[in-house]
C-alpha atoms as a PDB file:
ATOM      1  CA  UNK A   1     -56.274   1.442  34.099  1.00  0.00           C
ATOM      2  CA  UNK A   2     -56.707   3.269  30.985  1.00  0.00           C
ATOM      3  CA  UNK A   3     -60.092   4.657  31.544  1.00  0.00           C
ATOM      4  CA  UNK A   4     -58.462   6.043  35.107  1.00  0.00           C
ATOM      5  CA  UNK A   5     -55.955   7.764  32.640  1.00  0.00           C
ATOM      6  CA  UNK A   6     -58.077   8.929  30.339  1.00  0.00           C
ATOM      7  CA  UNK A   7     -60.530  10.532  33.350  1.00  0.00           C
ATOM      8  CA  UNK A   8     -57.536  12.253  35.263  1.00  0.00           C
ATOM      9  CA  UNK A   9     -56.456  13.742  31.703  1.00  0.00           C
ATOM     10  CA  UNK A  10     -59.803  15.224  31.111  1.00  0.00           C
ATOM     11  CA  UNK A  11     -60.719  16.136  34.405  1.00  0.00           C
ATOM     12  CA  UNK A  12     -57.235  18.095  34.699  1.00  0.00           C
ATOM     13  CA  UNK A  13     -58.096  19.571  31.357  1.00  0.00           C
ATOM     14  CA  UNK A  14     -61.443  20.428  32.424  1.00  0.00           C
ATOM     15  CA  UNK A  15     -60.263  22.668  34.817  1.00  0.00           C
ATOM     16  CA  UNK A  16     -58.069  24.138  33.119  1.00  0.00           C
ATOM     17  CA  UNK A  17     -60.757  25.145  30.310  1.00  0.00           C
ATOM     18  CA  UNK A  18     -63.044  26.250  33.653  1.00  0.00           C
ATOM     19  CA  UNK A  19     -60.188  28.413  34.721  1.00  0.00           C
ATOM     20  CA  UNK A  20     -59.185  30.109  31.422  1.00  0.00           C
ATOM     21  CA  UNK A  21     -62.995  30.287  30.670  1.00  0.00           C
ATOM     22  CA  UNK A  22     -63.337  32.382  34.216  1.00  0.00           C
ATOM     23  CA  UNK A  23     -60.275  34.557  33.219  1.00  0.00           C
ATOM     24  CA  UNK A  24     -61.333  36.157  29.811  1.00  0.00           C
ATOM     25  CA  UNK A  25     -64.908  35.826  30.886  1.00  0.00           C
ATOM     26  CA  UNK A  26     -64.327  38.879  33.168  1.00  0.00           C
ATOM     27  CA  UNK A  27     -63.603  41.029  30.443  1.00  0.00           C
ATOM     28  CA  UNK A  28     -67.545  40.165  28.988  1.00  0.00           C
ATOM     29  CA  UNK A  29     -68.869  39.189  32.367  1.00  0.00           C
ATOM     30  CA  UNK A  30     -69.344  35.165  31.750  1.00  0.00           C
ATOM     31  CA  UNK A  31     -68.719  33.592  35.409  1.00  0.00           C
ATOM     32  CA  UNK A  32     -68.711  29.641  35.298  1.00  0.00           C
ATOM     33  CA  UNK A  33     -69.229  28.825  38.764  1.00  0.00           C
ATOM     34  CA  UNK A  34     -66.695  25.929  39.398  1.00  0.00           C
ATOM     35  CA  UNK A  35     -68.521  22.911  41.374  1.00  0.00           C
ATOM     36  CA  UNK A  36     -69.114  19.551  40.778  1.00  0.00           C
ATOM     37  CA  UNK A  37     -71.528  19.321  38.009  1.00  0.00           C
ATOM     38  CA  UNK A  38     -69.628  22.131  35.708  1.00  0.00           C
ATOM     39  CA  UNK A  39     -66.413  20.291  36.006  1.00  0.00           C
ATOM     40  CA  UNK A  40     -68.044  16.320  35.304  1.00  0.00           C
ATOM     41  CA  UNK A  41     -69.979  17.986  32.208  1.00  0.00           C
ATOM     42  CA  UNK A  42     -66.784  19.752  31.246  1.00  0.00           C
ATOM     43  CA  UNK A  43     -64.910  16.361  31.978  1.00  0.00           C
ATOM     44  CA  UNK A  44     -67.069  14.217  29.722  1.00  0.00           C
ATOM     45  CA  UNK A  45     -67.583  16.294  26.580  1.00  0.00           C
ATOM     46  CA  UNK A  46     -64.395  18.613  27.030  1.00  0.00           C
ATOM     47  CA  UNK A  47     -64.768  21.545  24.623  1.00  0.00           C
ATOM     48  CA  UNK A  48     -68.696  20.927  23.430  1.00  0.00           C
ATOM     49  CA  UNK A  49     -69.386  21.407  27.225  1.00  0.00           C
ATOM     50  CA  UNK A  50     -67.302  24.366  28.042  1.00  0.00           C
ATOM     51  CA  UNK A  51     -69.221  25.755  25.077  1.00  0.00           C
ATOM     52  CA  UNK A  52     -72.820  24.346  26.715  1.00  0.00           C
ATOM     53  CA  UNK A  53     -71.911  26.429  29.642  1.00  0.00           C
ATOM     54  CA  UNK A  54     -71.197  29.469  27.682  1.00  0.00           C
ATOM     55  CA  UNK A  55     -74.368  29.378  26.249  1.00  0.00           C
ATOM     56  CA  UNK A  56     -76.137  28.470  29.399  1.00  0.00           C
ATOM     57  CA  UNK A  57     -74.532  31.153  31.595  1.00  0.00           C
ATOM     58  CA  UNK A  58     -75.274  33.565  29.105  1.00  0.00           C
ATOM     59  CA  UNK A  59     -78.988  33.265  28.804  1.00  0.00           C
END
């Protein structure tokens, strides 16, 4: 039960990060698509993965 907590809390706060990422990204054209695999990697490592994709979508 408390791992099913813990994953709704960071998948709802992986979105969230995906969604404000998406947001200010328009202003220096960083688009994070939103699909399955950038909202698990998001989910597991929360801020260290936003900042993966950054980097990633960047390059």
């Amino acid at each position: 039960m408390k791992f099913i907590k813990w994953l709704l809390k960071s998948l709802i706060i992986a979105l969230i990060l995906l969604f404000i990422t998406n947001i200010v990204g328009r202003y220096v054209n960083i688009n994070i698509p939103i699909n399955i695999w950038t909202i698990s990697l998001v989910t597991i490592f929360r801020i260290p993965g936003i900042i993966i994709l950054i980097i990633f979508f960047l390059l």
